[in-house]
Protein backbone atom coordinates (compact mmCIF):
# COMPACT_ATOMS: atom_id res chain seq x y z
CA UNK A 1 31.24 12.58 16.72
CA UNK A 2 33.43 9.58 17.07
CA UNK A 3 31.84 8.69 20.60
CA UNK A 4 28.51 8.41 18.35
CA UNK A 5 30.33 6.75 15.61
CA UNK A 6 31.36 4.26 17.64
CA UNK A 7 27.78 3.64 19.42
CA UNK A 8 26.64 3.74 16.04
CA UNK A 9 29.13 0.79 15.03
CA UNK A 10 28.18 -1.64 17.97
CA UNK A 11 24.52 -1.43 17.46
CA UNK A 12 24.90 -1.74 13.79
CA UNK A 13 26.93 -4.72 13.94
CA UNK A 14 24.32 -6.22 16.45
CA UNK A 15 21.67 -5.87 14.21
CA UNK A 16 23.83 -7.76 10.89
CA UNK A 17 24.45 -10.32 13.33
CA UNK A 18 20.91 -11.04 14.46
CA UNK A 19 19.63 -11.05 10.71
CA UNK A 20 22.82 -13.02 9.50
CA UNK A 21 21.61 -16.04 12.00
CA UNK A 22 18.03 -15.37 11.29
CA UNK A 23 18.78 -16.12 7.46
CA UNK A 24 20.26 -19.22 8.47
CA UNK A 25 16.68 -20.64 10.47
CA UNK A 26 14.97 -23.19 8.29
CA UNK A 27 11.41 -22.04 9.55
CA UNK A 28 12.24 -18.66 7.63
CA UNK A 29 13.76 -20.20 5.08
CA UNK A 30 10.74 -21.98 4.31
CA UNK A 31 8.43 -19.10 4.89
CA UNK A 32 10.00 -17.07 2.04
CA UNK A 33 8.55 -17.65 -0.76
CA UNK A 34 4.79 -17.78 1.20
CA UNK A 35 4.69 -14.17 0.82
CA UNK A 36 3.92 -12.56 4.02
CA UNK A 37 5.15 -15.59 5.79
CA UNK A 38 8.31 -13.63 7.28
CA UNK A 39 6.48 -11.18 8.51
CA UNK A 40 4.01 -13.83 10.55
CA UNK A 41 7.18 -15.80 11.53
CA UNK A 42 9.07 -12.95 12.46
CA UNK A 43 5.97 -11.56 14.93
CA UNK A 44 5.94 -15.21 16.36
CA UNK A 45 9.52 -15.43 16.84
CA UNK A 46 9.09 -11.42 18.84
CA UNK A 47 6.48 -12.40 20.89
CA UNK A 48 8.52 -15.24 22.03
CA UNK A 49 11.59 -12.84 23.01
CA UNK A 50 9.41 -10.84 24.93
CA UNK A 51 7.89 -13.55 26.90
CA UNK A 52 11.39 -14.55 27.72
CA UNK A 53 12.34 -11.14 28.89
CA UNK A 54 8.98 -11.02 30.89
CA UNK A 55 10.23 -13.76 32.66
């Protein structure tokens, strides 16, 4: 249980960390209040990732 735990902990604080430096992107910050605009940014800003990873 505390081999998961710890798993568990590192992934976790991966994921606060990504959305903690999303917040902090002006192109979300201006898509907020746009209602679904997030979600469109958020699909660009995806795609992009996995074109990078694609290479």
């Amino acid at each position: 249980k505390e081999e998961h735990n710890r798993s568990h902990r590192k992934v976790r604080a991966r994921v606060e960390h990504t959305f903690a430096r999303l917040k902090t992107w002006k192109i979300l910050r201006d898509c907020r209040p746009k209602g679904d605009g997030v979600h469109h940014a958020m699909l660009g800003i995806a795609r992009l990732h996995n074109h990078t990873l694609a290479g």
